[in-house]
C-alpha atoms as a PDB file:
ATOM      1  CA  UNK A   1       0.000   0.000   0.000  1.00  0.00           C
ATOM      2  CA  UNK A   2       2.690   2.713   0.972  1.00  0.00           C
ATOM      3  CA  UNK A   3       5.071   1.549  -1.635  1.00  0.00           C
ATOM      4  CA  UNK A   4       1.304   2.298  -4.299  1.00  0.00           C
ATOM      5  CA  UNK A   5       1.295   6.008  -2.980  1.00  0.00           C
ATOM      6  CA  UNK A   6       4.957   6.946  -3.129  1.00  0.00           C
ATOM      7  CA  UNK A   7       5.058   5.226  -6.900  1.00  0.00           C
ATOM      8  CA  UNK A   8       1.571   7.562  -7.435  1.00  0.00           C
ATOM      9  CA  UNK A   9       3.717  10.596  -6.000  1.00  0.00           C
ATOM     10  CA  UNK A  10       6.818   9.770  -8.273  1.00  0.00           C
ATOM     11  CA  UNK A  11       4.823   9.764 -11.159  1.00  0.00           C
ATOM     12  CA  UNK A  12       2.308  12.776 -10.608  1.00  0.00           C
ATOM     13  CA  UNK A  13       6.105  15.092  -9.633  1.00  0.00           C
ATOM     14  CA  UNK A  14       8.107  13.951 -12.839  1.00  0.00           C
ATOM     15  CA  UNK A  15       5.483  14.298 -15.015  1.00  0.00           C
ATOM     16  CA  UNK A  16       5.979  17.876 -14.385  1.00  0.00           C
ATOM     17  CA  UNK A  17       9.425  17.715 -15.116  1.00  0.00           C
ATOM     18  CA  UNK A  18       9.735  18.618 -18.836  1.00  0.00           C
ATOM     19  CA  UNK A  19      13.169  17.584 -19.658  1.00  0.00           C
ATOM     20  CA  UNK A  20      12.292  13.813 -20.264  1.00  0.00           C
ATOM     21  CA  UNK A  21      15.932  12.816 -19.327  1.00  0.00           C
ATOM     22  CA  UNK A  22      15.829  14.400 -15.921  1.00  0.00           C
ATOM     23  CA  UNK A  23      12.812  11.945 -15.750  1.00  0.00           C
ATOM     24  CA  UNK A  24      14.898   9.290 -16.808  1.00  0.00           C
ATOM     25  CA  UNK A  25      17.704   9.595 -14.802  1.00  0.00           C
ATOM     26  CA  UNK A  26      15.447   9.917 -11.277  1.00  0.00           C
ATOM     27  CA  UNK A  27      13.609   6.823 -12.401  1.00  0.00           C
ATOM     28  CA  UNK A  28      17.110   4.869 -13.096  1.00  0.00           C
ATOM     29  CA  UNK A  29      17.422   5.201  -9.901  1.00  0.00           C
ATOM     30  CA  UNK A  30      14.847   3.353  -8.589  1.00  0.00           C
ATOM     31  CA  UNK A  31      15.813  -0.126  -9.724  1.00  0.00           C
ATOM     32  CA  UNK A  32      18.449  -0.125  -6.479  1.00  0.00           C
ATOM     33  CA  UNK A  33      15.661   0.188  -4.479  1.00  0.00           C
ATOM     34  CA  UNK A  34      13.276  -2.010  -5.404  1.00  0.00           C
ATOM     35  CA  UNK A  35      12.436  -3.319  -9.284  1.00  0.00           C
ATOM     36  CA  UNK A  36       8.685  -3.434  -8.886  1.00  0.00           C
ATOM     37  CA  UNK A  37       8.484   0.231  -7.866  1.00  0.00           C
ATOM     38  CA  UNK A  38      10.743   1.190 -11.029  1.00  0.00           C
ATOM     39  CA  UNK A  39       8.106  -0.265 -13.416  1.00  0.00           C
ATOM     40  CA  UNK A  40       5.769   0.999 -11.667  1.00  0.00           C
ATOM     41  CA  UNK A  41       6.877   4.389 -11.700  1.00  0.00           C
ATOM     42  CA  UNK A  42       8.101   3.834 -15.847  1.00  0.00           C
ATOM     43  CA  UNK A  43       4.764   2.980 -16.806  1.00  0.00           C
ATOM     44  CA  UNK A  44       2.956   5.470 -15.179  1.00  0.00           C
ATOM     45  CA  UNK A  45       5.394   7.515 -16.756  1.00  0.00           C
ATOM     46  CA  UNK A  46       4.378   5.951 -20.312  1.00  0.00           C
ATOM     47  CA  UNK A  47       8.435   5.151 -20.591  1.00  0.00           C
ATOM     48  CA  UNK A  48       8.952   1.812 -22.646  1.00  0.00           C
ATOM     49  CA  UNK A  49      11.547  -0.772 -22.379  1.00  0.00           C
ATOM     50  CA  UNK A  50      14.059  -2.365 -19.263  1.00  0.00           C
ATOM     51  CA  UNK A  51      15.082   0.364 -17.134  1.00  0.00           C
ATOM     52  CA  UNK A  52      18.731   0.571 -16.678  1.00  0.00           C
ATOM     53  CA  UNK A  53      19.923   1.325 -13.026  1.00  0.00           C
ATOM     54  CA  UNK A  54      22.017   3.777 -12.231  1.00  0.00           C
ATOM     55  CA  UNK A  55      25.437   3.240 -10.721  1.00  0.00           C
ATOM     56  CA  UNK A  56      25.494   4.129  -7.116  1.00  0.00           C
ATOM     57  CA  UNK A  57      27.324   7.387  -6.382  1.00  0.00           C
ATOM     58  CA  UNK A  58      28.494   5.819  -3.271  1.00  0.00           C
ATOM     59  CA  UNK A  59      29.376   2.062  -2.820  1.00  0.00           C
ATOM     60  CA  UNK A  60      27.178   0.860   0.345  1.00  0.00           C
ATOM     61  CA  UNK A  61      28.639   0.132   3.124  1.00  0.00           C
ATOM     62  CA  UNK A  62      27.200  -3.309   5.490  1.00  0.00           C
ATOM     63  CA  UNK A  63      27.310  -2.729   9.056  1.00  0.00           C
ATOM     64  CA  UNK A  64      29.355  -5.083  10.625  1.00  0.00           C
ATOM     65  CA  UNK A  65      29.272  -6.535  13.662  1.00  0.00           C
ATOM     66  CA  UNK A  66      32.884  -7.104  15.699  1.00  0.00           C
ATOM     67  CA  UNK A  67      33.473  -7.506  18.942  1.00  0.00           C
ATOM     68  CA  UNK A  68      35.790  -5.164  19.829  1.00  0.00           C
ATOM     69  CA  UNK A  69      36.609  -5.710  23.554  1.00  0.00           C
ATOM     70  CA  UNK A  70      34.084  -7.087  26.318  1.00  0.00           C
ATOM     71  CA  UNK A  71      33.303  -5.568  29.227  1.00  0.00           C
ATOM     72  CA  UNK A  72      31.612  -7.321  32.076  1.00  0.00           C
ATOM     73  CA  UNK A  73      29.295  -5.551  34.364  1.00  0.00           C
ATOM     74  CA  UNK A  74      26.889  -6.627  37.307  1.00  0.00           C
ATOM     75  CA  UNK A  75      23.742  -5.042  36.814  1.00  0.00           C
ATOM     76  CA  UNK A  76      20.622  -6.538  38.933  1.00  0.00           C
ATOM     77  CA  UNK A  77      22.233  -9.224  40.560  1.00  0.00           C
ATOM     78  CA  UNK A  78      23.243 -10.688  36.655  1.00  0.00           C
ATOM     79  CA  UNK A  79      26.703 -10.400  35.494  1.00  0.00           C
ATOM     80  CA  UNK A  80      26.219  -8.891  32.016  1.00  0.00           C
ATOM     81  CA  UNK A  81      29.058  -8.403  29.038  1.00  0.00           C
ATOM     82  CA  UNK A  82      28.946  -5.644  26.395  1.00  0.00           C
ATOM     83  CA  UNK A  83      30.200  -6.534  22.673  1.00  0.00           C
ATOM     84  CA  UNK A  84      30.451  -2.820  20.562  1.00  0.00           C
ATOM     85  CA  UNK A  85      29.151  -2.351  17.194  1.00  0.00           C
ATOM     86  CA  UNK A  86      31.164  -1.337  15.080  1.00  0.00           C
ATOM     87  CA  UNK A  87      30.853   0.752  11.369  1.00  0.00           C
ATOM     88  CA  UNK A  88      33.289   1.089   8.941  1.00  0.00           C
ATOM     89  CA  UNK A  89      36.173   0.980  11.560  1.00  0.00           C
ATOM     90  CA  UNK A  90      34.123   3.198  14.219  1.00  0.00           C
ATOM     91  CA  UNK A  91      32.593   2.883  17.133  1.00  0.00           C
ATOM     92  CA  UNK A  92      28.660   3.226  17.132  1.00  0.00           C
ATOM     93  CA  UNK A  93      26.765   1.522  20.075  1.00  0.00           C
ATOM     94  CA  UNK A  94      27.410  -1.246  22.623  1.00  0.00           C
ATOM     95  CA  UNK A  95      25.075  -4.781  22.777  1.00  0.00           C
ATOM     96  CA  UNK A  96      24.639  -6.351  26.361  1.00  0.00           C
ATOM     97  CA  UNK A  97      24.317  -9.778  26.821  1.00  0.00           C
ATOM     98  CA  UNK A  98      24.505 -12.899  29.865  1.00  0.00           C
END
């Protein structure tokens, strides 16, 4: 249902757009995020043919998990230990476990 209304919204906006390769180079985007709401958006768009997707501008990234010291704790009578998250090398939040 919400993924109906923001393909209605893409296509009512670019069809304002009068430069028709603007439109084609938003909507080449949209194969990265999901193929269904590319067509979608094409054929509302009355664009024909497989929609090429864009290169990314940025290579993701995957959050990844490491463990980079423990800490043990005693918290309510439980002795806990904390693993941190880490992204891309840095530091972003701690996980607390028995």
């Amino acid at each position: 249902m919400e993924q109906g209304h923001i393909a209605d919204a893409l296509v009512f906006e670019l069809s304002k757009v009068e430069e028709p390769a603007i439109r084609e180079r938003v909507v080449s985007h949209l194969p990265n995020i999901d193929e269904k709401l590319a067509d979608r958006v094409a054929a509302g768009l009355g664009m024909t043919g497989k929609i090429q997707p864009a290169k990314a501008a940025v290579e993701p990234r995957r959050l990844e998990l490491r463990t980079a010291h423990f800490c043990y704790t005693k918290w309510g009578g439980c002795k806990l230990r904390t693993a941190v998250a880490t992204f891309g090398g840095i530091p972003t939040g701690g996980l607390c476990f028995q």
